[in-house]
PDB file of N, CA and C in Angstrom:
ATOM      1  N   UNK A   1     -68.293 -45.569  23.332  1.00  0.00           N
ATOM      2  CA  UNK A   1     -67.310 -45.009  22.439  1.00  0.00           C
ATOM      3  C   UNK A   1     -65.972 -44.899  23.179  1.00  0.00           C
ATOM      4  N   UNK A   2     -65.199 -45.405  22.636  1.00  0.00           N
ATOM      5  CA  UNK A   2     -63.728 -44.939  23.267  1.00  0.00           C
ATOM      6  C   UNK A   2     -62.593 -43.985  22.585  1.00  0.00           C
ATOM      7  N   UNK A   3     -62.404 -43.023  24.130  1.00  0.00           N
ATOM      8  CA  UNK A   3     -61.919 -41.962  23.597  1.00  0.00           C
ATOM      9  C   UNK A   3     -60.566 -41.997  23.905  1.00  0.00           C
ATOM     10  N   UNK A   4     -59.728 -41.890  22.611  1.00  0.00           N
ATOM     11  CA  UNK A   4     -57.997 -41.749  22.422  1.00  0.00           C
ATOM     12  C   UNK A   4     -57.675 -40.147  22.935  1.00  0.00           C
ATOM     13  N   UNK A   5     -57.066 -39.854  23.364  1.00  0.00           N
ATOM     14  CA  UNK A   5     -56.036 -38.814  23.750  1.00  0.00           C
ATOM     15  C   UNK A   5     -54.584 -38.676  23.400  1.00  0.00           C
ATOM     16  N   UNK A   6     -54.794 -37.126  22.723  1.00  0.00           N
ATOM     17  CA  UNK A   6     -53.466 -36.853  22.436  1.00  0.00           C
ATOM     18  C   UNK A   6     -53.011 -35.792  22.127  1.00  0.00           C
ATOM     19  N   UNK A   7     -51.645 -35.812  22.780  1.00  0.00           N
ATOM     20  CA  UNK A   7     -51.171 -34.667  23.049  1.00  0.00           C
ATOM     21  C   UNK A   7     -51.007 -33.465  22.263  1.00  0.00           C
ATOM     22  N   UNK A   8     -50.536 -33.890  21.034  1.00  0.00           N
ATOM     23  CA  UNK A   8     -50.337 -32.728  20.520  1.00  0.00           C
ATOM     24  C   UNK A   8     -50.620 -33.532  18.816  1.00  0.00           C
ATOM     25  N   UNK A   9     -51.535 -33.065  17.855  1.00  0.00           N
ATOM     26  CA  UNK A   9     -51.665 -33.305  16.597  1.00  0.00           C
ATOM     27  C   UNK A   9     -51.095 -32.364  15.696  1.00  0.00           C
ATOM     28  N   UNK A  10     -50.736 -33.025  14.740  1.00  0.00           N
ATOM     29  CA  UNK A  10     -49.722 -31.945  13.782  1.00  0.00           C
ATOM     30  C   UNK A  10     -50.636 -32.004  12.463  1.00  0.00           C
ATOM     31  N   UNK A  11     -50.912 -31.421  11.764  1.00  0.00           N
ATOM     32  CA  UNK A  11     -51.712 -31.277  10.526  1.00  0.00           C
ATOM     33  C   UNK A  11     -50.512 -31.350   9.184  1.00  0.00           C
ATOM     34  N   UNK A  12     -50.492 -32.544   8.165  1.00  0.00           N
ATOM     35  CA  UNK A  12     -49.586 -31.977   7.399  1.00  0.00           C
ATOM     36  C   UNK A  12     -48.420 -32.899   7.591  1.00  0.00           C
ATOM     37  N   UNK A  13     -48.092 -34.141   6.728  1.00  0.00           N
ATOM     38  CA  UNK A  13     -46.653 -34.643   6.789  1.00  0.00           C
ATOM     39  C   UNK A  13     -46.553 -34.752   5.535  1.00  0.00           C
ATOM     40  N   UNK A  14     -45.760 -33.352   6.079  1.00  0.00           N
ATOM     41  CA  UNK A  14     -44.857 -32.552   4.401  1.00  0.00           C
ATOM     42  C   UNK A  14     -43.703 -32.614   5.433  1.00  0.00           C
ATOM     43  N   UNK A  15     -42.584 -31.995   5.008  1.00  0.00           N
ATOM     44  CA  UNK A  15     -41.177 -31.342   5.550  1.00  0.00           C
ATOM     45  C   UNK A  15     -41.578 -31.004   7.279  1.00  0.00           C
ATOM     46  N   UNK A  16     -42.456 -30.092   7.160  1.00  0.00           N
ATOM     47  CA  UNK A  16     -42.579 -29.198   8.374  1.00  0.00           C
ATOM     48  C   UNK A  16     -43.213 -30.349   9.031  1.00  0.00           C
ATOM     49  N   UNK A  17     -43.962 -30.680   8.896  1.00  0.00           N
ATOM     50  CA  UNK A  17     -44.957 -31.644   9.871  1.00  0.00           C
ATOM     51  C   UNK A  17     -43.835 -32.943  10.392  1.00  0.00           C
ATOM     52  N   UNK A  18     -42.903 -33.345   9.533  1.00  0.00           N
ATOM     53  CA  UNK A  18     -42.042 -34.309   9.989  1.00  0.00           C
ATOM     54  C   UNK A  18     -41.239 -34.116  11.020  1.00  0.00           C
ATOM     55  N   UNK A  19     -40.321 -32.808  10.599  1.00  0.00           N
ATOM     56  CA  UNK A  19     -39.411 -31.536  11.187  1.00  0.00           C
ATOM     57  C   UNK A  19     -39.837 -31.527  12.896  1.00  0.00           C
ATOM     58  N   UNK A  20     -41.610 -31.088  12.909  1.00  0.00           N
ATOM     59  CA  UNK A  20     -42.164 -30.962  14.115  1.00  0.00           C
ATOM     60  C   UNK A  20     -42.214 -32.556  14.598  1.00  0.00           C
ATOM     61  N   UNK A  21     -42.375 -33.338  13.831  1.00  0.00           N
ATOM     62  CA  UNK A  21     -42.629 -34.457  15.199  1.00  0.00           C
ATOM     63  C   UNK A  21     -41.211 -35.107  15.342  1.00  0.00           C
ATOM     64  N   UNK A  22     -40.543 -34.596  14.718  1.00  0.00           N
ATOM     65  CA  UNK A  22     -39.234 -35.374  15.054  1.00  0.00           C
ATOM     66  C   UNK A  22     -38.646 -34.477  16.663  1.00  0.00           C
ATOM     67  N   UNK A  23     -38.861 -33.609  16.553  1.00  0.00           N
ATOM     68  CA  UNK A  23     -38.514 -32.419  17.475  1.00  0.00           C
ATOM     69  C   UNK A  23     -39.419 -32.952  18.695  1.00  0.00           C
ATOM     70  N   UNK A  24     -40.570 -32.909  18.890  1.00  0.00           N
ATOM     71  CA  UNK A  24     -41.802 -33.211  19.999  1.00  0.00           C
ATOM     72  C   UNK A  24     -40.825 -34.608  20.645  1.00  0.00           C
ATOM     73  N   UNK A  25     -40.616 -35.429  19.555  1.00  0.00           N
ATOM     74  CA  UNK A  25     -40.481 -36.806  20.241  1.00  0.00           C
ATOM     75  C   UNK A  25     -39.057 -36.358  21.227  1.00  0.00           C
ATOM     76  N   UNK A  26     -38.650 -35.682  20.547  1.00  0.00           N
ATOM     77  CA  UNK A  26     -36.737 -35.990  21.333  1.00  0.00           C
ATOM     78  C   UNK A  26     -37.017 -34.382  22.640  1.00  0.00           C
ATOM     79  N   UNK A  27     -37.921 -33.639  22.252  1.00  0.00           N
ATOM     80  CA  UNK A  27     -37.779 -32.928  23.791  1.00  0.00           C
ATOM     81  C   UNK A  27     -39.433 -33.138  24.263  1.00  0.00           C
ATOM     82  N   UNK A  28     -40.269 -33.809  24.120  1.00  0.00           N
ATOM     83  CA  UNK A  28     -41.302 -33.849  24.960  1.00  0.00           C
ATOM     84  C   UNK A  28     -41.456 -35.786  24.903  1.00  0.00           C
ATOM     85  N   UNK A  29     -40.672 -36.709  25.277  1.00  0.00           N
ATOM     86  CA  UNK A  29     -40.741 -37.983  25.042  1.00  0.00           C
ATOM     87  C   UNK A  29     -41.709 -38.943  25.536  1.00  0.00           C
ATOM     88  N   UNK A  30     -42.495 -38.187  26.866  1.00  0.00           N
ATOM     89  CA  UNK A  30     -43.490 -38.709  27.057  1.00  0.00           C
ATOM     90  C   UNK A  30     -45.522 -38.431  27.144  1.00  0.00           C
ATOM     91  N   UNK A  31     -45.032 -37.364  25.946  1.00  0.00           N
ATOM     92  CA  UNK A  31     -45.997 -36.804  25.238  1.00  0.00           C
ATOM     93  C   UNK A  31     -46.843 -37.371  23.955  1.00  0.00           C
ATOM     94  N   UNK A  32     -47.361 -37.930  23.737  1.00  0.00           N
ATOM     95  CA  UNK A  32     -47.752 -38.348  22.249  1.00  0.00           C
ATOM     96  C   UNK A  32     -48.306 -37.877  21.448  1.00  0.00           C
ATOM     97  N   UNK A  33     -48.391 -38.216  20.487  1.00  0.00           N
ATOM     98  CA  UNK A  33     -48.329 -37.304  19.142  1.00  0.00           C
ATOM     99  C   UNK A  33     -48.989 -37.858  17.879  1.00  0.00           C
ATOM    100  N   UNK A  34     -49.759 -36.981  16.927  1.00  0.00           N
ATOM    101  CA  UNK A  34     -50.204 -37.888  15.618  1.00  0.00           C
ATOM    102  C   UNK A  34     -50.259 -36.580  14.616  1.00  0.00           C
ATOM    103  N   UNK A  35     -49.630 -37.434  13.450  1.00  0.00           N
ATOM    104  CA  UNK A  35     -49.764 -36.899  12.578  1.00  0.00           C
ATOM    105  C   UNK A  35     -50.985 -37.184  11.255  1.00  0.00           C
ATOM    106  N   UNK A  36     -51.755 -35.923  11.013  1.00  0.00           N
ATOM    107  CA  UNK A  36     -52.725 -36.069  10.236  1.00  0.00           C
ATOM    108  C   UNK A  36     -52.416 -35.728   8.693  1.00  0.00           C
ATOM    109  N   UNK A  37     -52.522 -36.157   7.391  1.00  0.00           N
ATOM    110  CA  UNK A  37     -52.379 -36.155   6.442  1.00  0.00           C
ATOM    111  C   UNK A  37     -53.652 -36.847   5.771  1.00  0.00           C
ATOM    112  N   UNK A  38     -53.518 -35.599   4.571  1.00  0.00           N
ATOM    113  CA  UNK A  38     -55.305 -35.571   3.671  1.00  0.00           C
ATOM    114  C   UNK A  38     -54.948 -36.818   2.702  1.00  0.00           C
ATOM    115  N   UNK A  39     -53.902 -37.112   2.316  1.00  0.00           N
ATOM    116  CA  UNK A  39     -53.985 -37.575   1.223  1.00  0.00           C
ATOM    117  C   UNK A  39     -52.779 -38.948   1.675  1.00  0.00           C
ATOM    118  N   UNK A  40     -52.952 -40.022   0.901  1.00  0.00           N
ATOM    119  CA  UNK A  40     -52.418 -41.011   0.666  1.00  0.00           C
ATOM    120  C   UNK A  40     -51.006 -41.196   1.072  1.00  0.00           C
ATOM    121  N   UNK A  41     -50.057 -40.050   0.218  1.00  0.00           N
ATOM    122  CA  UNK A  41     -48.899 -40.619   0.302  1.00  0.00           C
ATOM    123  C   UNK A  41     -48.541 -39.172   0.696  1.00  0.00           C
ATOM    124  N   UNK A  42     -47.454 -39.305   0.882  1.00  0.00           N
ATOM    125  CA  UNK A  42     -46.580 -38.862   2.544  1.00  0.00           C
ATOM    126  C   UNK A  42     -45.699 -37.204   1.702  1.00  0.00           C
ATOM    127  N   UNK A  43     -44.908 -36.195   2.421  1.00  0.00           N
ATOM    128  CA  UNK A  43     -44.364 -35.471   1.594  1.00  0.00           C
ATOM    129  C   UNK A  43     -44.166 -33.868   1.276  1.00  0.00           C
ATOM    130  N   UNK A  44     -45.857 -33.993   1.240  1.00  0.00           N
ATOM    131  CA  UNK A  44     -46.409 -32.772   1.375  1.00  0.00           C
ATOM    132  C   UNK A  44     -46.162 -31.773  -0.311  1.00  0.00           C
ATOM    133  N   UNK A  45     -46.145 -30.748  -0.810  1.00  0.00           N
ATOM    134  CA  UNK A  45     -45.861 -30.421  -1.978  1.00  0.00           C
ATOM    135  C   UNK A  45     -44.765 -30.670  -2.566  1.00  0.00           C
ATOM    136  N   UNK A  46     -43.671 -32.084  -1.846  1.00  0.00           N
ATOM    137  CA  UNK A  46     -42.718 -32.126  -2.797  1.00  0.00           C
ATOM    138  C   UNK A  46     -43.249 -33.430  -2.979  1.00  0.00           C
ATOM    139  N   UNK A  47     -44.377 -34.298  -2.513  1.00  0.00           N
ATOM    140  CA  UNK A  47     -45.110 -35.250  -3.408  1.00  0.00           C
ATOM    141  C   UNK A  47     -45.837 -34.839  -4.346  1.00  0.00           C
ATOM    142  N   UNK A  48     -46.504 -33.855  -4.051  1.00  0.00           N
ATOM    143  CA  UNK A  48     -47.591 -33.394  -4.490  1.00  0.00           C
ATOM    144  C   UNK A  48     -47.458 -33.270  -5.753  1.00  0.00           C
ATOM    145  N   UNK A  49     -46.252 -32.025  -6.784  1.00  0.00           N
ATOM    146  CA  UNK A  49     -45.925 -31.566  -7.669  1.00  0.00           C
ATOM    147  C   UNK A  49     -44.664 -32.278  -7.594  1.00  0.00           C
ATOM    148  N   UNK A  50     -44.740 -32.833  -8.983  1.00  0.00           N
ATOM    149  CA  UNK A  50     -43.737 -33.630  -9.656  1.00  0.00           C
ATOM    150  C   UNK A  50     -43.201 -33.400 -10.610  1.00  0.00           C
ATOM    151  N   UNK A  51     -43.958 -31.969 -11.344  1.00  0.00           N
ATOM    152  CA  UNK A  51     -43.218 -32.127 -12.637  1.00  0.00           C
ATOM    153  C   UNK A  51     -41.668 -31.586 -13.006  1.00  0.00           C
ATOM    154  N   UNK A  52     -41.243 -31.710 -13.788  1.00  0.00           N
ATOM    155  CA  UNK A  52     -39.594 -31.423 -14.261  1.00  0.00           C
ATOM    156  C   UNK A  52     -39.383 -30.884 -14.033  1.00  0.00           C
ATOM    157  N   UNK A  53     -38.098 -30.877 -13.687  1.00  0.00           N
ATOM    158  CA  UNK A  53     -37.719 -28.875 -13.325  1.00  0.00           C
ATOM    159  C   UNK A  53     -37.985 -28.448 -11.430  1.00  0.00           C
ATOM    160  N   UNK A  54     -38.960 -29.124 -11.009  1.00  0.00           N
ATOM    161  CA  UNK A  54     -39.289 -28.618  -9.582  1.00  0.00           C
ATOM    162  C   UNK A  54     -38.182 -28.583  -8.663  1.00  0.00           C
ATOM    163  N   UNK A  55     -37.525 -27.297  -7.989  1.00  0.00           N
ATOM    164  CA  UNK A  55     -36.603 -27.414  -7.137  1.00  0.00           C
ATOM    165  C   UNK A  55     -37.035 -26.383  -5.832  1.00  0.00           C
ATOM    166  N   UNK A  56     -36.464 -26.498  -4.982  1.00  0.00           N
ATOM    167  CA  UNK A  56     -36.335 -25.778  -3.785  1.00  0.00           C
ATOM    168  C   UNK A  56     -36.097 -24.614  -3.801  1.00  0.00           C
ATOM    169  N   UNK A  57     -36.633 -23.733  -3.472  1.00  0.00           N
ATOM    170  CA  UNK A  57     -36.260 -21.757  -3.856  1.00  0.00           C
ATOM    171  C   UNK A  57     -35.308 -21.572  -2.602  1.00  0.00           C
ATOM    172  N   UNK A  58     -35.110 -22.236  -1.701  1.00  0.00           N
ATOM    173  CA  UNK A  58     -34.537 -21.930  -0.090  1.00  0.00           C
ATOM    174  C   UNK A  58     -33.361 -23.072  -0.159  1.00  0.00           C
ATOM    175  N   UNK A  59     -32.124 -22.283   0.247  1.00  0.00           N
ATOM    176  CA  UNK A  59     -31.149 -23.416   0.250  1.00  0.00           C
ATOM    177  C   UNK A  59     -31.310 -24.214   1.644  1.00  0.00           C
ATOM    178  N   UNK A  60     -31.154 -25.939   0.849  1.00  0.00           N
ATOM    179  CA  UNK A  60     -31.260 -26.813   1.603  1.00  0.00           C
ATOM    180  C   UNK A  60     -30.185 -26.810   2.974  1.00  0.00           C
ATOM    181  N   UNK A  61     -29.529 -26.396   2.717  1.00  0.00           N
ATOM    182  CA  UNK A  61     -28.283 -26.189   4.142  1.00  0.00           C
ATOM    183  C   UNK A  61     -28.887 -25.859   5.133  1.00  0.00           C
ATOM    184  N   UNK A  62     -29.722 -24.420   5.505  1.00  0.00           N
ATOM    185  CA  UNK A  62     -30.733 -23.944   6.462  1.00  0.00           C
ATOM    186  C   UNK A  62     -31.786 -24.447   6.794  1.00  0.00           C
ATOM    187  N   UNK A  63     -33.097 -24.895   5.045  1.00  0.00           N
ATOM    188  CA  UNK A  63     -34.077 -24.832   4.812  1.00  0.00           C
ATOM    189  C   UNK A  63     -34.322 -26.487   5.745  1.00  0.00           C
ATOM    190  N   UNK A  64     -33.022 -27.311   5.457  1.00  0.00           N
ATOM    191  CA  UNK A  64     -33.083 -28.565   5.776  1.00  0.00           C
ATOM    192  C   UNK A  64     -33.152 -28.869   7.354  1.00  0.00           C
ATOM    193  N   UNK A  65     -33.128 -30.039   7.613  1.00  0.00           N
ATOM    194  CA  UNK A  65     -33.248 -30.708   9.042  1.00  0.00           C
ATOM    195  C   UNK A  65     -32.205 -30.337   9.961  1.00  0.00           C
ATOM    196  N   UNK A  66     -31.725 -29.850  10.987  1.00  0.00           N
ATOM    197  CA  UNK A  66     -31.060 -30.253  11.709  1.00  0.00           C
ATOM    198  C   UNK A  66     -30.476 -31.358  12.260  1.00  0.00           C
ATOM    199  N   UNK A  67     -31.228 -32.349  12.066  1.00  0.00           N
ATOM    200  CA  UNK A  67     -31.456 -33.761  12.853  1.00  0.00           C
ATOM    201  C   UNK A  67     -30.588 -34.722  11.745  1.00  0.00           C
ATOM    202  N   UNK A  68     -30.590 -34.709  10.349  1.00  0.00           N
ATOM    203  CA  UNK A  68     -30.515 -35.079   9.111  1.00  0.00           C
ATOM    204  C   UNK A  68     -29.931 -33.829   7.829  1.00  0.00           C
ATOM    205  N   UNK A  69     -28.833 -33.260   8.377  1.00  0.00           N
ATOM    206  CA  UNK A  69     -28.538 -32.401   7.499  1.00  0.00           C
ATOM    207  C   UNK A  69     -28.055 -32.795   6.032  1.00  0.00           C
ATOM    208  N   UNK A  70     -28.507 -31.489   5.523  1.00  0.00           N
ATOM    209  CA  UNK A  70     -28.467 -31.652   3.999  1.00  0.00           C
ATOM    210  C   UNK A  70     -26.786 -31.933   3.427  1.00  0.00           C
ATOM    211  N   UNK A  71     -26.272 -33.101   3.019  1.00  0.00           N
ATOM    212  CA  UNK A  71     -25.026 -33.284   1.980  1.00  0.00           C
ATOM    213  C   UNK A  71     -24.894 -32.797   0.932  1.00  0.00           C
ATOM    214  N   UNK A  72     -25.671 -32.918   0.075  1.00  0.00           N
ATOM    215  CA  UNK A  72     -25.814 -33.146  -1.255  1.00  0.00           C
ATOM    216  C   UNK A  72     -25.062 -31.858  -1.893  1.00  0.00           C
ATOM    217  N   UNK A  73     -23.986 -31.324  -2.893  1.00  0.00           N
ATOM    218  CA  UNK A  73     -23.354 -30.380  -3.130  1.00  0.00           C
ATOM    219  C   UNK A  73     -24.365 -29.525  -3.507  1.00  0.00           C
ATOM    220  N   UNK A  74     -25.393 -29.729  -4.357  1.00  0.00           N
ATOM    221  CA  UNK A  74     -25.977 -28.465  -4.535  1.00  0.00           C
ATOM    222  C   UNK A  74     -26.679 -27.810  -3.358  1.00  0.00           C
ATOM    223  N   UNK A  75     -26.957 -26.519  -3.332  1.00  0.00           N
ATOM    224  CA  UNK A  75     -27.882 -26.215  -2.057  1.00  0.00           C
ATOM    225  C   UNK A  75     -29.441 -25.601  -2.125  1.00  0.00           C
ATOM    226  N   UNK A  76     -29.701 -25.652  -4.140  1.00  0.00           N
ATOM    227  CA  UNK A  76     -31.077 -25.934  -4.123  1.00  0.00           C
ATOM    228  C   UNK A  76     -31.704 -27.445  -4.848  1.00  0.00           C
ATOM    229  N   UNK A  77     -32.340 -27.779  -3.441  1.00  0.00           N
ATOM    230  CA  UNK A  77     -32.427 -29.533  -4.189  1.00  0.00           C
ATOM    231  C   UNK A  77     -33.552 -29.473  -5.123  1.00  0.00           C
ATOM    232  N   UNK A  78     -33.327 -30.287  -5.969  1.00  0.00           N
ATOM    233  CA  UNK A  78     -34.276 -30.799  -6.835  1.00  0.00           C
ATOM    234  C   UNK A  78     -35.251 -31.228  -6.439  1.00  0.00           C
ATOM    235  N   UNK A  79     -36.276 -31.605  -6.592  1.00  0.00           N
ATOM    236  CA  UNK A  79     -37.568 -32.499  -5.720  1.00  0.00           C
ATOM    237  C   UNK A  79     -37.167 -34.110  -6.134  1.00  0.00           C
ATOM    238  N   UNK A  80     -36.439 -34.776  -7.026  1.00  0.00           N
ATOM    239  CA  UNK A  80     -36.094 -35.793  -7.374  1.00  0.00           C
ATOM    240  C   UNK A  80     -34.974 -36.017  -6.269  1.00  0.00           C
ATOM    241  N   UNK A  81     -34.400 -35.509  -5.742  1.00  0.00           N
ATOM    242  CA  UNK A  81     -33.137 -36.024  -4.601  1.00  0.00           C
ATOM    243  C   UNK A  81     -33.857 -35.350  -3.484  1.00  0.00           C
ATOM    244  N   UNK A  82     -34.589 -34.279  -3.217  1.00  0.00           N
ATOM    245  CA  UNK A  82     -35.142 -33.509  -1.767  1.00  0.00           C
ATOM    246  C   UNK A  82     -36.411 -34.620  -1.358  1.00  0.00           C
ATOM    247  N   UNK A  83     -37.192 -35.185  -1.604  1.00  0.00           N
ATOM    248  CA  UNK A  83     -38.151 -35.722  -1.392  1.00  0.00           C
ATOM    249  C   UNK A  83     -38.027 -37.576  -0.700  1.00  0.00           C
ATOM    250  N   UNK A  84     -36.893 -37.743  -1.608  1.00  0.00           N
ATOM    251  CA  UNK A  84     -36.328 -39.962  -0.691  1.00  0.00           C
ATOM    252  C   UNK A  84     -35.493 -39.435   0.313  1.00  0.00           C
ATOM    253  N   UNK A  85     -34.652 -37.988  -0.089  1.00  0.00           N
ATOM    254  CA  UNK A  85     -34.062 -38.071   1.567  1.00  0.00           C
ATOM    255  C   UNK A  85     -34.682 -37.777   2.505  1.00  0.00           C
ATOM    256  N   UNK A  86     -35.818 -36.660   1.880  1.00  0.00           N
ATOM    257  CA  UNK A  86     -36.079 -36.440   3.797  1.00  0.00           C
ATOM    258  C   UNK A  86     -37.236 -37.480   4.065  1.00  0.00           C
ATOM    259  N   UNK A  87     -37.854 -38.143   3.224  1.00  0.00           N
ATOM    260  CA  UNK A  87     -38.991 -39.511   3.690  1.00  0.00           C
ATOM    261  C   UNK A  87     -38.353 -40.379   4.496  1.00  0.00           C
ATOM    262  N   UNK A  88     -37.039 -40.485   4.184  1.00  0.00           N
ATOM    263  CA  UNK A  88     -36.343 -41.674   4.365  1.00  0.00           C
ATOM    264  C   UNK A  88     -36.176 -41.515   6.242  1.00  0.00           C
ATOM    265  N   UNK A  89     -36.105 -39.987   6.245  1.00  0.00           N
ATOM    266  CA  UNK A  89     -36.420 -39.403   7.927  1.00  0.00           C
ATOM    267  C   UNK A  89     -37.046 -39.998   8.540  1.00  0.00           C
ATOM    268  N   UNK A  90     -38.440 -40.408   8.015  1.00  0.00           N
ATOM    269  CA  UNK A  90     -39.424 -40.347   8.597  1.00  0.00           C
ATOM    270  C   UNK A  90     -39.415 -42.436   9.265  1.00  0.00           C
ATOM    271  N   UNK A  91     -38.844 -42.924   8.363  1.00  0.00           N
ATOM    272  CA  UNK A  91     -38.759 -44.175   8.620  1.00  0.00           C
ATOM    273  C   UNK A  91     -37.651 -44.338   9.992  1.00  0.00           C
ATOM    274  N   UNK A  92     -36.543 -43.568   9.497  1.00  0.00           N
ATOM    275  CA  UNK A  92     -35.263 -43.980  10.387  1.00  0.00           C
ATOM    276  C   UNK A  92     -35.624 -43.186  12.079  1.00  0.00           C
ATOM    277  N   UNK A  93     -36.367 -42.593  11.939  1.00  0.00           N
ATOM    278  CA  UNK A  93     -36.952 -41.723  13.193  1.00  0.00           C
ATOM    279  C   UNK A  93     -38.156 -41.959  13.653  1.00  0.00           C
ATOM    280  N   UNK A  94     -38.955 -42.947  13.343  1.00  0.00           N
ATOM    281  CA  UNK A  94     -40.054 -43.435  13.672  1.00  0.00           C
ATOM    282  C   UNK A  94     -41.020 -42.785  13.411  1.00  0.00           C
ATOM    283  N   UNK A  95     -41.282 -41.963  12.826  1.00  0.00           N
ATOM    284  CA  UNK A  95     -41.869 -40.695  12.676  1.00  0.00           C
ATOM    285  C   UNK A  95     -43.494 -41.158  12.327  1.00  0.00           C
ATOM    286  N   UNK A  96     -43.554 -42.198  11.442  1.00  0.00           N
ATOM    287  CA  UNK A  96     -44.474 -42.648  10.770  1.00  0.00           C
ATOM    288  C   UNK A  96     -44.431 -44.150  11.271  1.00  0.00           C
ATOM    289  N   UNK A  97     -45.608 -44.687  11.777  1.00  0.00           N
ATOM    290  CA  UNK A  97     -45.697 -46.152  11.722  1.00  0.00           C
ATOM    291  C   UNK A  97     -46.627 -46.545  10.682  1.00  0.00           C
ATOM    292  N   UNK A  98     -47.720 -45.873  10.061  1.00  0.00           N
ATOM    293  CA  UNK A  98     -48.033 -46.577   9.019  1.00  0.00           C
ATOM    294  C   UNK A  98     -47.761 -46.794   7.556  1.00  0.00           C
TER     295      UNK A  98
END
């Protein structure tokens, strides 16, 4: 059997789980890292729940990335504009290779 090692596993690529490995990579760089997710597609409850109306209770200015701060004029996002920007994180930051 061969056994993988690793450093630190994150449970969860929702917001937070991204948030954390974007962070691990840029101050622990020669540490590695995996992210575990139950389900298919990527996100976390702003994939999850889709229906109309779903917005952010926490303004995005704070609630958001440091790394990728929030533009967008309003400062509670919708899940229709909060959800392609911060995925889009996950691509431009390597965050995710699969």
């Amino acid at each position: 059997m061969n056994k993988e090692f690793i450093d630190t596993i994150i449970i969860g690529a929702g917001l937070s789980g991204i948030g954390a490995a974007y962070h691990l990579q840029k101050q622990c760089p020669t540490k590695s890292l995996a992210i575990l997710e139950g389900r298919d597609a990527l996100g976390g409850t702003w994939d999850l729940f889709r229906y109309p109306g779903i917005r952010s209770d926490s303004d995005m200015f704070t609630y958001g990335y440091d790394f990728k701060p929030w533009t967008d004029k309003d400062s509670l996002a919708t899940g229709e504009k909060l959800l392609p920007k911060k995925m889009a994180s996950r691509k431009k930051y390597a965050l995710i290779t699969k």
